[in-house]
PDB file of N, CA and C in Angstrom:
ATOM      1  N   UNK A   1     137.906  89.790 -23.132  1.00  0.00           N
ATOM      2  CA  UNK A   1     136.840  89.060 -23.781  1.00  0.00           C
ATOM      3  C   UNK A   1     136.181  88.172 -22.735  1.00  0.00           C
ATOM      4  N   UNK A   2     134.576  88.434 -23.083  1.00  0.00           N
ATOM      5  CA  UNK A   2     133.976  87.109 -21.960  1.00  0.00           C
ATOM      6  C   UNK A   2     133.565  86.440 -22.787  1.00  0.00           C
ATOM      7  N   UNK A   3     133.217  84.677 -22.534  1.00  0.00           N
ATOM      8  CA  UNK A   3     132.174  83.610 -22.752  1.00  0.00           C
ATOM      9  C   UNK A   3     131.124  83.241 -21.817  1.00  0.00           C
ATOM     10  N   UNK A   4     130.166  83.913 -22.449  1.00  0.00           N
ATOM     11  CA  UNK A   4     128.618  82.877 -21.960  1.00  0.00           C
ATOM     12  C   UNK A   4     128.962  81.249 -22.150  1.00  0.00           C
ATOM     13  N   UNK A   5     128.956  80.482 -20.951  1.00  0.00           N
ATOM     14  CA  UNK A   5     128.423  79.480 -21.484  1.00  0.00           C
ATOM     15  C   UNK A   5     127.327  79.118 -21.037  1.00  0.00           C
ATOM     16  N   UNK A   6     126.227  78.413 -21.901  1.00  0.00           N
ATOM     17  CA  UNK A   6     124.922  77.945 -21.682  1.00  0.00           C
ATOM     18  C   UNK A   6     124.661  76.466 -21.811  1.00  0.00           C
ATOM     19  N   UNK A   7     124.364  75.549 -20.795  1.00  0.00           N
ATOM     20  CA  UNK A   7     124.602  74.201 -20.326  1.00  0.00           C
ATOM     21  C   UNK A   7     123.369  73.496 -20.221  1.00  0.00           C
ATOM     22  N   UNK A   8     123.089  72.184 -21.105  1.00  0.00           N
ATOM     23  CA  UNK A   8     121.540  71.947 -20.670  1.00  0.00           C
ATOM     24  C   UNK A   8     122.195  70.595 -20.423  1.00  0.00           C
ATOM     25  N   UNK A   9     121.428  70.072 -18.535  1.00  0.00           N
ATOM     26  CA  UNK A   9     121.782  68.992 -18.074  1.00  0.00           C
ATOM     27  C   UNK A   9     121.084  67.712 -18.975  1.00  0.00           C
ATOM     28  N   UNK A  10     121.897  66.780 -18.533  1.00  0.00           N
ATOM     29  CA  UNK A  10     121.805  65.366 -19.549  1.00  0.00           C
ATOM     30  C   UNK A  10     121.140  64.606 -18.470  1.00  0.00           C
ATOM     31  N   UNK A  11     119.573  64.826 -19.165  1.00  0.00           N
ATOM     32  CA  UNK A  11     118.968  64.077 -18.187  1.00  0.00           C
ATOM     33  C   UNK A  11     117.939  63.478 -18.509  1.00  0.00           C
ATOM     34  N   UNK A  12     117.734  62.044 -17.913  1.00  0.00           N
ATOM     35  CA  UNK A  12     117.117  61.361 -18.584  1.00  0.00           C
ATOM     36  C   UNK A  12     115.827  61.200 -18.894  1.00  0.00           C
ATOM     37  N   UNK A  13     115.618  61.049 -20.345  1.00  0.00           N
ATOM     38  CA  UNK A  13     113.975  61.574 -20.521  1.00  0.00           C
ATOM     39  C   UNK A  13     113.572  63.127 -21.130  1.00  0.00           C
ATOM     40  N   UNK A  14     114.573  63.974 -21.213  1.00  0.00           N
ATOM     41  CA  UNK A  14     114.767  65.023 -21.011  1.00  0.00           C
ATOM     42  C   UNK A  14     114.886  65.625 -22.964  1.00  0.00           C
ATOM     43  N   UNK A  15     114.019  66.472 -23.918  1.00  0.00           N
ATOM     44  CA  UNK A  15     113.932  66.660 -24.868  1.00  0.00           C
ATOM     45  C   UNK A  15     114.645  67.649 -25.042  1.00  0.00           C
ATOM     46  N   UNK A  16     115.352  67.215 -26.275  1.00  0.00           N
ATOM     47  CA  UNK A  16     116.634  68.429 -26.722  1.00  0.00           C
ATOM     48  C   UNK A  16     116.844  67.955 -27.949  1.00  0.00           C
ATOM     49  N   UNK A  17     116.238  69.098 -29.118  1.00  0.00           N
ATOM     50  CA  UNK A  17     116.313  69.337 -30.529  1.00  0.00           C
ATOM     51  C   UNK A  17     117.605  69.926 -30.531  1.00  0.00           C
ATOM     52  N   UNK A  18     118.414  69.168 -31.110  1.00  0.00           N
ATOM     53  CA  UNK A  18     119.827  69.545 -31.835  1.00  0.00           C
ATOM     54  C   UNK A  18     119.427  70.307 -32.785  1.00  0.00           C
ATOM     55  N   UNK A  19     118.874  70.015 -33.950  1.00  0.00           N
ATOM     56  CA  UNK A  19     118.490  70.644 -34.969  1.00  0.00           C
ATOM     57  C   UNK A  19     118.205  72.250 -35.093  1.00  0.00           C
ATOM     58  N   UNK A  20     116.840  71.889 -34.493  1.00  0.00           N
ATOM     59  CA  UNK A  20     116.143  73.203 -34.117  1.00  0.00           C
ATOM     60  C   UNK A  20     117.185  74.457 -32.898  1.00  0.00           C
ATOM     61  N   UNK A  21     118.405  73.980 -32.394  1.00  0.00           N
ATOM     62  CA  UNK A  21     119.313  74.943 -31.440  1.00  0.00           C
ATOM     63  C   UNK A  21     120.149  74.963 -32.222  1.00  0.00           C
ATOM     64  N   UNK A  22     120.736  74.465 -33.070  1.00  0.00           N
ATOM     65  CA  UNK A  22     121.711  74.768 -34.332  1.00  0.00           C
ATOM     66  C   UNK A  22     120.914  75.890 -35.376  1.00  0.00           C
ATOM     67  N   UNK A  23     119.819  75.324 -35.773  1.00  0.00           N
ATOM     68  CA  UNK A  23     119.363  75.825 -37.014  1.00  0.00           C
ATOM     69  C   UNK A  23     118.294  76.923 -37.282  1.00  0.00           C
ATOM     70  N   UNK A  24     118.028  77.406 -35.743  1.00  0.00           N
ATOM     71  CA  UNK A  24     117.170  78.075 -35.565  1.00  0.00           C
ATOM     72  C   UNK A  24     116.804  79.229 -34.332  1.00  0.00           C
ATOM     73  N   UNK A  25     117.084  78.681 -32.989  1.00  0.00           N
ATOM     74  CA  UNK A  25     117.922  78.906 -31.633  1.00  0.00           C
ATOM     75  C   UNK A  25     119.049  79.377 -31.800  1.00  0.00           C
ATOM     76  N   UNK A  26     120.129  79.673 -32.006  1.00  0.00           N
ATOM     77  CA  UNK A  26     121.612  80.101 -32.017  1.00  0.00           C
ATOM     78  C   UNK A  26     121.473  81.049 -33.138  1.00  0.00           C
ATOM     79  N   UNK A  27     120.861  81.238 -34.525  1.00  0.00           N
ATOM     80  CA  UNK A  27     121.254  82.084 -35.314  1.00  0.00           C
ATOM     81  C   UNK A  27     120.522  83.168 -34.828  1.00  0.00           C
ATOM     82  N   UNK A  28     119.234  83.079 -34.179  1.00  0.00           N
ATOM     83  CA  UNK A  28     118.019  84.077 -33.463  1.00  0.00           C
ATOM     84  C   UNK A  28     118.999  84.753 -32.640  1.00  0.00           C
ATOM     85  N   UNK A  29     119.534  84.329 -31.491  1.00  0.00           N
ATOM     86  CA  UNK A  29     119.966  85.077 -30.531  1.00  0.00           C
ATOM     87  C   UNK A  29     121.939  85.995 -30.929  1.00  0.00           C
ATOM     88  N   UNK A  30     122.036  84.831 -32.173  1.00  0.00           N
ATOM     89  CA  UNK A  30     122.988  86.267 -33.227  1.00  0.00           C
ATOM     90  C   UNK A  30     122.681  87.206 -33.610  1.00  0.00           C
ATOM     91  N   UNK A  31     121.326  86.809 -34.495  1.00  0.00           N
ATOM     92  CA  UNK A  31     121.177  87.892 -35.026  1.00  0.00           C
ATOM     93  C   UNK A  31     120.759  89.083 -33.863  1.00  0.00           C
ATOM     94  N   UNK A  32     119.704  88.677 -32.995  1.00  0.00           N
ATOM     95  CA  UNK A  32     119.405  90.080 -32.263  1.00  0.00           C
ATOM     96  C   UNK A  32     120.139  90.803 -31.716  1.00  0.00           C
ATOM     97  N   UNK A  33     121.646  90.000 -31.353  1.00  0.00           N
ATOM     98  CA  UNK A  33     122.461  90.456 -30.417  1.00  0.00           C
ATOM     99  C   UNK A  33     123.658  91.505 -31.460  1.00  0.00           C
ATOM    100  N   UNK A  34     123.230  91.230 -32.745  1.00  0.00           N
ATOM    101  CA  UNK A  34     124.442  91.791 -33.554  1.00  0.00           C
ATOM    102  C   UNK A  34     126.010  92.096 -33.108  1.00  0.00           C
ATOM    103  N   UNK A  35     126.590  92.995 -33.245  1.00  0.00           N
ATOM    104  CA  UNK A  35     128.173  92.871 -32.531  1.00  0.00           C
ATOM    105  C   UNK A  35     128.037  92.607 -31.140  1.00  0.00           C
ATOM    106  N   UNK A  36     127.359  92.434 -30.449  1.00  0.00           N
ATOM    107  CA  UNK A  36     127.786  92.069 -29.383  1.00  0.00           C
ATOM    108  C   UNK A  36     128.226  90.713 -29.278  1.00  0.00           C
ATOM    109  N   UNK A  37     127.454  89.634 -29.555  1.00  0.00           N
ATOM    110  CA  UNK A  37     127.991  88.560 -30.107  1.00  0.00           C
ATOM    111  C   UNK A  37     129.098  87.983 -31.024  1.00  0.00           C
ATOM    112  N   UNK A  38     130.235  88.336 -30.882  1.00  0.00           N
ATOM    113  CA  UNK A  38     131.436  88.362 -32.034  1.00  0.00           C
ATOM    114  C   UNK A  38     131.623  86.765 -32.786  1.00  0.00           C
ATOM    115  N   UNK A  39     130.898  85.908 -31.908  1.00  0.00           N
ATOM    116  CA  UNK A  39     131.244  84.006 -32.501  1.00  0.00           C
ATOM    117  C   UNK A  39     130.155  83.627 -31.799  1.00  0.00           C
ATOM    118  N   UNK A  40     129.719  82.585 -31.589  1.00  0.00           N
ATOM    119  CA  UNK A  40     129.241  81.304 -30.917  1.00  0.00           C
ATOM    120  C   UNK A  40     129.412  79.971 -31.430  1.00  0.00           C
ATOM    121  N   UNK A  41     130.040  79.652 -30.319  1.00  0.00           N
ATOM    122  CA  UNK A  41     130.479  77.662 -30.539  1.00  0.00           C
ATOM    123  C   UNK A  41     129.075  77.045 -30.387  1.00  0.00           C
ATOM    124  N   UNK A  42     128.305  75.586 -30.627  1.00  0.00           N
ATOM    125  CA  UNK A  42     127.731  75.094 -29.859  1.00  0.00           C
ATOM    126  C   UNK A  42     128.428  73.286 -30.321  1.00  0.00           C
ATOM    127  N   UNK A  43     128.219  72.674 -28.686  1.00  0.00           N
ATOM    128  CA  UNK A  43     128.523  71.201 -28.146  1.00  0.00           C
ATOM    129  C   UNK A  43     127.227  71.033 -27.985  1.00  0.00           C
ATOM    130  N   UNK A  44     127.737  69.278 -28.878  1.00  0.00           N
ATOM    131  CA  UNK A  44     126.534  68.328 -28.968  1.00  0.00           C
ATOM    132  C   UNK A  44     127.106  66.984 -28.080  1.00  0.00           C
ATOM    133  N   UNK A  45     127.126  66.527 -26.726  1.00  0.00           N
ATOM    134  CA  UNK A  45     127.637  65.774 -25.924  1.00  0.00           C
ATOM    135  C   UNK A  45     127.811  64.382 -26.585  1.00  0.00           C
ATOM    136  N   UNK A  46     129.013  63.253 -26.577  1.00  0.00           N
ATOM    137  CA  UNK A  46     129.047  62.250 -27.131  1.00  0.00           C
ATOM    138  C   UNK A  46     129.393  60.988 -26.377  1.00  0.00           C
ATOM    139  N   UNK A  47     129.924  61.693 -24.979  1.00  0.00           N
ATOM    140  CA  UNK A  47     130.241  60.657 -23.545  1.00  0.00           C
ATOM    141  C   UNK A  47     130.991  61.333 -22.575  1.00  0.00           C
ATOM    142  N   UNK A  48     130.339  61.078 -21.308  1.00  0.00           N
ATOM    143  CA  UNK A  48     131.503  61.385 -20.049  1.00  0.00           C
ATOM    144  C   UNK A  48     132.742  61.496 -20.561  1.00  0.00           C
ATOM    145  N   UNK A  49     133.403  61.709 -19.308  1.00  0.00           N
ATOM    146  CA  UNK A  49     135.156  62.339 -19.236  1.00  0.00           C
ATOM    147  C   UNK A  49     135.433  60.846 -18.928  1.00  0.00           C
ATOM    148  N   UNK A  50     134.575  59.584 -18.812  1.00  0.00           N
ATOM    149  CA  UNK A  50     134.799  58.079 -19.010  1.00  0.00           C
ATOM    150  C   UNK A  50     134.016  57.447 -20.044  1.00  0.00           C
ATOM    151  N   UNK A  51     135.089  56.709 -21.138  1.00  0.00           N
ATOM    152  CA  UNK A  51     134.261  56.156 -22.240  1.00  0.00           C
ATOM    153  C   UNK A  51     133.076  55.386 -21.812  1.00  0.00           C
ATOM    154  N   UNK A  52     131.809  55.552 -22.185  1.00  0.00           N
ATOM    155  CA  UNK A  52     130.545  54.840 -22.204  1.00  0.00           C
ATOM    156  C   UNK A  52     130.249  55.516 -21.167  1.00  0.00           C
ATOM    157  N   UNK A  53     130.158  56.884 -20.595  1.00  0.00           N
ATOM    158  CA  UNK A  53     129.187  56.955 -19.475  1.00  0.00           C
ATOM    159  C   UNK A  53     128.819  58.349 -20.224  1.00  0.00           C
ATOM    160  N   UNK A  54     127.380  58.477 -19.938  1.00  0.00           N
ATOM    161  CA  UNK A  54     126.904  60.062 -20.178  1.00  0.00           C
ATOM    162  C   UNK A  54     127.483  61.029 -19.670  1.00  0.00           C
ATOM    163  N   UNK A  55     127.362  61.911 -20.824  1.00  0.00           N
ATOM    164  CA  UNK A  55     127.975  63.032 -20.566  1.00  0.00           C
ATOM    165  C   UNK A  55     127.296  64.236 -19.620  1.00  0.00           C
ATOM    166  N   UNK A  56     127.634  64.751 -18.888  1.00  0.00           N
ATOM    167  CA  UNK A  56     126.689  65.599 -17.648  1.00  0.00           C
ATOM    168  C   UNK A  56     125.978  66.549 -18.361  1.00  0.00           C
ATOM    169  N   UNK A  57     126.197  67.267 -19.786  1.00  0.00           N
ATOM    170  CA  UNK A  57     124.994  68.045 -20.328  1.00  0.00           C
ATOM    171  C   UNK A  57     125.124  67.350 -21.772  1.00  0.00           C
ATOM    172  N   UNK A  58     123.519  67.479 -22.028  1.00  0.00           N
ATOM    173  CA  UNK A  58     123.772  67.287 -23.404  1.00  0.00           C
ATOM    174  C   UNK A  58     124.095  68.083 -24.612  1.00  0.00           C
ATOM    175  N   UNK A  59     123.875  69.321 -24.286  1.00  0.00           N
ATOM    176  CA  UNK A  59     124.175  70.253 -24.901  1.00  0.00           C
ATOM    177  C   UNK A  59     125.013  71.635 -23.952  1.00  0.00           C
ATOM    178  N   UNK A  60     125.484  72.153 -24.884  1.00  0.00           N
ATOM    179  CA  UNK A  60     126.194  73.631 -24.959  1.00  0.00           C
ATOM    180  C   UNK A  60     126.332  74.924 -25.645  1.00  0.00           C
ATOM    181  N   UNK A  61     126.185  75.920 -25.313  1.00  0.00           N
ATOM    182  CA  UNK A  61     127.010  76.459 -26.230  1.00  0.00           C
ATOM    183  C   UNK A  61     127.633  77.719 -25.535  1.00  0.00           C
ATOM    184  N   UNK A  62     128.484  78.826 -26.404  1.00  0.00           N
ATOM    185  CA  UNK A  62     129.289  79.675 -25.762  1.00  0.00           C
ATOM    186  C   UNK A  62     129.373  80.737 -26.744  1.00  0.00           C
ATOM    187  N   UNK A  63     129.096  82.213 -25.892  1.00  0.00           N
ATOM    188  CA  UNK A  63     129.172  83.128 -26.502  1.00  0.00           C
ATOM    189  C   UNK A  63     130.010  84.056 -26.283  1.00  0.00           C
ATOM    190  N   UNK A  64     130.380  84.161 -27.586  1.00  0.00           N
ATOM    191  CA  UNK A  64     131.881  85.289 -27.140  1.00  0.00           C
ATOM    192  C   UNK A  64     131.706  86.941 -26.908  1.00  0.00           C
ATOM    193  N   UNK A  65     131.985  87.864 -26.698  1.00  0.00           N
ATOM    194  CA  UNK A  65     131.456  89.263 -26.149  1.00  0.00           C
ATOM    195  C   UNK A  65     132.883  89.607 -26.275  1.00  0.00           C
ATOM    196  N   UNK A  66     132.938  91.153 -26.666  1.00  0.00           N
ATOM    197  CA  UNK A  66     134.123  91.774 -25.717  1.00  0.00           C
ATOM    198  C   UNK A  66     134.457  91.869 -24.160  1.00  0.00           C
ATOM    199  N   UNK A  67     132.817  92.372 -23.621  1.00  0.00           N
ATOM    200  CA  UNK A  67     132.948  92.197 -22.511  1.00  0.00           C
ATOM    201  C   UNK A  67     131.377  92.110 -21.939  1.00  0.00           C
ATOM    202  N   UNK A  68     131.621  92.030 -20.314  1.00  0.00           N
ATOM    203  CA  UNK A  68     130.189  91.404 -20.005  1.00  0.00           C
ATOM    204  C   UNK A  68     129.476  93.170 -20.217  1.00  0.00           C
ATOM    205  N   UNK A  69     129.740  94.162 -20.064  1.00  0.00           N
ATOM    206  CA  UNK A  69     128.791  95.607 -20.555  1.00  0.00           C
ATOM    207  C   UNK A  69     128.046  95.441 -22.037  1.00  0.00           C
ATOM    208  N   UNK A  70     129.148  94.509 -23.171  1.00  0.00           N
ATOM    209  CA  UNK A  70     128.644  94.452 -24.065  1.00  0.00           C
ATOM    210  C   UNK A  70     127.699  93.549 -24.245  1.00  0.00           C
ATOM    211  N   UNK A  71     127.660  92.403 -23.732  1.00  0.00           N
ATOM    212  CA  UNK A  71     126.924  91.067 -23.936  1.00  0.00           C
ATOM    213  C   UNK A  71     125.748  91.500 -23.661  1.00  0.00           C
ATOM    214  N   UNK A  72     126.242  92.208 -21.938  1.00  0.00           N
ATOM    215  CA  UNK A  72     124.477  92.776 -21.108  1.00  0.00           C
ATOM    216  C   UNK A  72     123.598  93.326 -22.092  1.00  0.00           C
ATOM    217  N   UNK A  73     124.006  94.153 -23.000  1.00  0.00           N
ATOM    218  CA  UNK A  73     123.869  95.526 -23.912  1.00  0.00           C
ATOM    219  C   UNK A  73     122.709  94.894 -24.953  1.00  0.00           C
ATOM    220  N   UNK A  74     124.046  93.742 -25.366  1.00  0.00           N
ATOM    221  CA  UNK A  74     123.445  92.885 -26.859  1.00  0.00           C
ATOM    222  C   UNK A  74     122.416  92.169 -26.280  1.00  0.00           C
ATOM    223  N   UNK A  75     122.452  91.333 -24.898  1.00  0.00           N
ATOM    224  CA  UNK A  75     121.198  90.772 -25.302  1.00  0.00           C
ATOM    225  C   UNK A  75     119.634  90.799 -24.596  1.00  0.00           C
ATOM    226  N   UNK A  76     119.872  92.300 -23.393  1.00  0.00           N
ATOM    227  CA  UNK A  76     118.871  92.647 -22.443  1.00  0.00           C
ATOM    228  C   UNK A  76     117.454  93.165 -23.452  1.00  0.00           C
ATOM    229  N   UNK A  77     117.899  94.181 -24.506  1.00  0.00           N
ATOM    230  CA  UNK A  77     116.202  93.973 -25.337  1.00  0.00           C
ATOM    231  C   UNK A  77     115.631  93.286 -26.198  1.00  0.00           C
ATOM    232  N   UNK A  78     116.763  91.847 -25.916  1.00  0.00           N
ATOM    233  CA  UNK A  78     115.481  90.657 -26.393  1.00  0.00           C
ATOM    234  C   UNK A  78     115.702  89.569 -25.541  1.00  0.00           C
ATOM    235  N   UNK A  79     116.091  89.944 -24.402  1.00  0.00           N
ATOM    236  CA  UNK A  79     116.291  88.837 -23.363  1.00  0.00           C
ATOM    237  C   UNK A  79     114.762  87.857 -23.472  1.00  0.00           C
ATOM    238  N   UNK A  80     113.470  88.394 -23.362  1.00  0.00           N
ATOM    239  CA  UNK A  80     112.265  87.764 -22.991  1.00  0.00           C
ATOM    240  C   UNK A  80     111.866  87.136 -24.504  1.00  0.00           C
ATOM    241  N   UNK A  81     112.253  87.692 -25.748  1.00  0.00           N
ATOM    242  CA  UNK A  81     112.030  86.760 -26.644  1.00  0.00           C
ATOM    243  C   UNK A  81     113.053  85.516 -26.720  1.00  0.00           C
ATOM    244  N   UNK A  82     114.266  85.355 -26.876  1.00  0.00           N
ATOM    245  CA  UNK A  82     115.633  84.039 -26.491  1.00  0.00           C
ATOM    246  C   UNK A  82     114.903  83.129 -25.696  1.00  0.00           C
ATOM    247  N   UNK A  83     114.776  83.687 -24.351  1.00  0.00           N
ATOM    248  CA  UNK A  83     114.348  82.977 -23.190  1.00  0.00           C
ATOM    249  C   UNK A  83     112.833  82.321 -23.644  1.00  0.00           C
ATOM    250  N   UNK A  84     111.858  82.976 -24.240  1.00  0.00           N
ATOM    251  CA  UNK A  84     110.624  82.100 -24.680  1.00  0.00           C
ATOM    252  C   UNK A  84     111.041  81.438 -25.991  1.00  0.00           C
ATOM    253  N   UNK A  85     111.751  81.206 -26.638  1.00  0.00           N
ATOM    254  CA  UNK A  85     112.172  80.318 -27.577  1.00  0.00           C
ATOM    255  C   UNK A  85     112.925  79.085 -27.345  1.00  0.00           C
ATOM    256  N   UNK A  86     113.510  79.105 -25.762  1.00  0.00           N
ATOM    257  CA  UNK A  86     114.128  77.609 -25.242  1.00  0.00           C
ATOM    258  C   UNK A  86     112.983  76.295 -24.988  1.00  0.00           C
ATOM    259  N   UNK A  87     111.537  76.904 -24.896  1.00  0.00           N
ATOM    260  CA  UNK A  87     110.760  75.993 -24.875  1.00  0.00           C
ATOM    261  C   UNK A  87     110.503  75.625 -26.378  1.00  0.00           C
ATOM    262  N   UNK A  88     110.746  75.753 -27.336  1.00  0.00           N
ATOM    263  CA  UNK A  88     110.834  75.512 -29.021  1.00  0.00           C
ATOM    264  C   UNK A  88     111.845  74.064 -28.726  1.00  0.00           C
ATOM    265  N   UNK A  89     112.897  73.841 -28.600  1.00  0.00           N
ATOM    266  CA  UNK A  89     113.790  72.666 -28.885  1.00  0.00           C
ATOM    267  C   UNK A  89     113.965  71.982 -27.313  1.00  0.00           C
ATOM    268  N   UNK A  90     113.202  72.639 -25.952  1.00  0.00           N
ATOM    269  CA  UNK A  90     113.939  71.571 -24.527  1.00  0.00           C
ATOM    270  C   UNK A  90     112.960  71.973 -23.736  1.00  0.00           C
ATOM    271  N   UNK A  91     112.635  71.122 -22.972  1.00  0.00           N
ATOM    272  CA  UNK A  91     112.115  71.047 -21.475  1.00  0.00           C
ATOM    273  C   UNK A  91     113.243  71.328 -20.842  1.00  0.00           C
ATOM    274  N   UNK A  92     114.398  71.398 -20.461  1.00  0.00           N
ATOM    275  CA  UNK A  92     115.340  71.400 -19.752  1.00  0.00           C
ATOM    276  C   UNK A  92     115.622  73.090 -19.161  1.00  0.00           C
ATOM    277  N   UNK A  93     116.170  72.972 -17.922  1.00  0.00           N
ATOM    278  CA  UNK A  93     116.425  74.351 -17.894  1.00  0.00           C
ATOM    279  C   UNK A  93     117.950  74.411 -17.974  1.00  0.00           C
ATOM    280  N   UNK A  94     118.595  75.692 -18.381  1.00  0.00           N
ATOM    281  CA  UNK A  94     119.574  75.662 -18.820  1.00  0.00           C
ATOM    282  C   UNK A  94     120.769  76.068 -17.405  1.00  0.00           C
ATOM    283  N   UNK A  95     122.169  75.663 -17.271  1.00  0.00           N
ATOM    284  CA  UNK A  95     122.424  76.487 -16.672  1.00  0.00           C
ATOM    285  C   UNK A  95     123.947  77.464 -16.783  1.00  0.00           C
ATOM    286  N   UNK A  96     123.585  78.243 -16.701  1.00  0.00           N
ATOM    287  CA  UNK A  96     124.332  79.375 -17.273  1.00  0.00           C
ATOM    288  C   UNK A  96     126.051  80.127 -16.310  1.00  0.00           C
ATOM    289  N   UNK A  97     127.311  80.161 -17.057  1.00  0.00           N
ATOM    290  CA  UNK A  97     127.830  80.740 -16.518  1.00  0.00           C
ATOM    291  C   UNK A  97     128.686  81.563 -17.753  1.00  0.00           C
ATOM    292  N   UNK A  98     129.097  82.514 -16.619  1.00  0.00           N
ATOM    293  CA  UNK A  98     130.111  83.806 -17.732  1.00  0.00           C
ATOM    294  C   UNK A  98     131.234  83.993 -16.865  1.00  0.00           C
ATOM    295  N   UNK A  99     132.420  83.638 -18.236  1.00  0.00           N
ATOM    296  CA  UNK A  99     133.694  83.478 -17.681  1.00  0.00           C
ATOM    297  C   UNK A  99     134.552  84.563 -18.175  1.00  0.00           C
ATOM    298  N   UNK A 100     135.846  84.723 -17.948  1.00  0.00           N
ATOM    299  CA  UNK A 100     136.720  85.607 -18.359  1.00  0.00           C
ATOM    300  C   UNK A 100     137.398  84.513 -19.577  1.00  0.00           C
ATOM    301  N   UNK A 101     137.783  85.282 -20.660  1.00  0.00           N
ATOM    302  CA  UNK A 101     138.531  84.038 -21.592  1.00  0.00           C
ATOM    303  C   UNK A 101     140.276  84.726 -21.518  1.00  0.00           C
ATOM    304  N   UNK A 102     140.855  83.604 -20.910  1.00  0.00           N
ATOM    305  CA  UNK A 102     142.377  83.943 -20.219  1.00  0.00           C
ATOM    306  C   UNK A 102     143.074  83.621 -21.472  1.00  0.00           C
ATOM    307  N   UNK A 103     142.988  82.350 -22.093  1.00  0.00           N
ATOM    308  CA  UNK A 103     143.565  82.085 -23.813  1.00  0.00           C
ATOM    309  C   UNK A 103     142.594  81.807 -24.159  1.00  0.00           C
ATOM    310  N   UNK A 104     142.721  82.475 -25.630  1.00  0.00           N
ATOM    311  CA  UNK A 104     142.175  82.077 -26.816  1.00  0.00           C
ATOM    312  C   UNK A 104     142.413  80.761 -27.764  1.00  0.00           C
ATOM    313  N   UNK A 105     141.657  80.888 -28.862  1.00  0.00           N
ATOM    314  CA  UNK A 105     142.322  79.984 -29.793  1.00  0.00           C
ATOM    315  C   UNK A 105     144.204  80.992 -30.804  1.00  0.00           C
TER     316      UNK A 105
END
């Protein structure tokens, strides 16, 4: 199994609709991706890894795949619609990594 994770830096000044990436952003790029997408988590940042300091992104989220053939699969023919819908909820650019998931829940 892989995770996408997708990271938008916490930066100041910087516009990021929670709402609209919960409620509108995340179910879009489910639905198009159908099984390839098996879950997605998303993090809403609440403080640094030290109480009272910002947290380095303000947002997150993570997508689960069997594997990266499948993810590629699920989300390359609507890669250019996802990607023009991040300007809907952020100025921010996102930044992206894909991991191996060693444990689960």
């Amino acid at each position: 199994m892989i995770k996408v994770s997708v990271m938008y830096p916490n930066t100041p000044g910087a516009r990021f609709d929670h709402d609209y990436y919960r409620d509108t952003h995340m179910p879009l790029l489910k639905e198009r991706m159908g099984d390839a997408c098996l879950y997605y988590t998303i993090d809403k940042a609440i403080s640094g890894g030290v109480p009272e300091t910002p947290a380095p992104y303000i947002a997150m989220c993570h997508i689960f795949s069997e594997s990266l053939e499948a993810f590629q699969a699920g989300i390359a023919p609507h890669a250019e619609e996802i990607v023009a819908d991040i300007a809907n909820y952020t100025d921010l650019s996102p930044v992206r990594q894909i991991s191996e998931v060693v444990v689960g829940h």
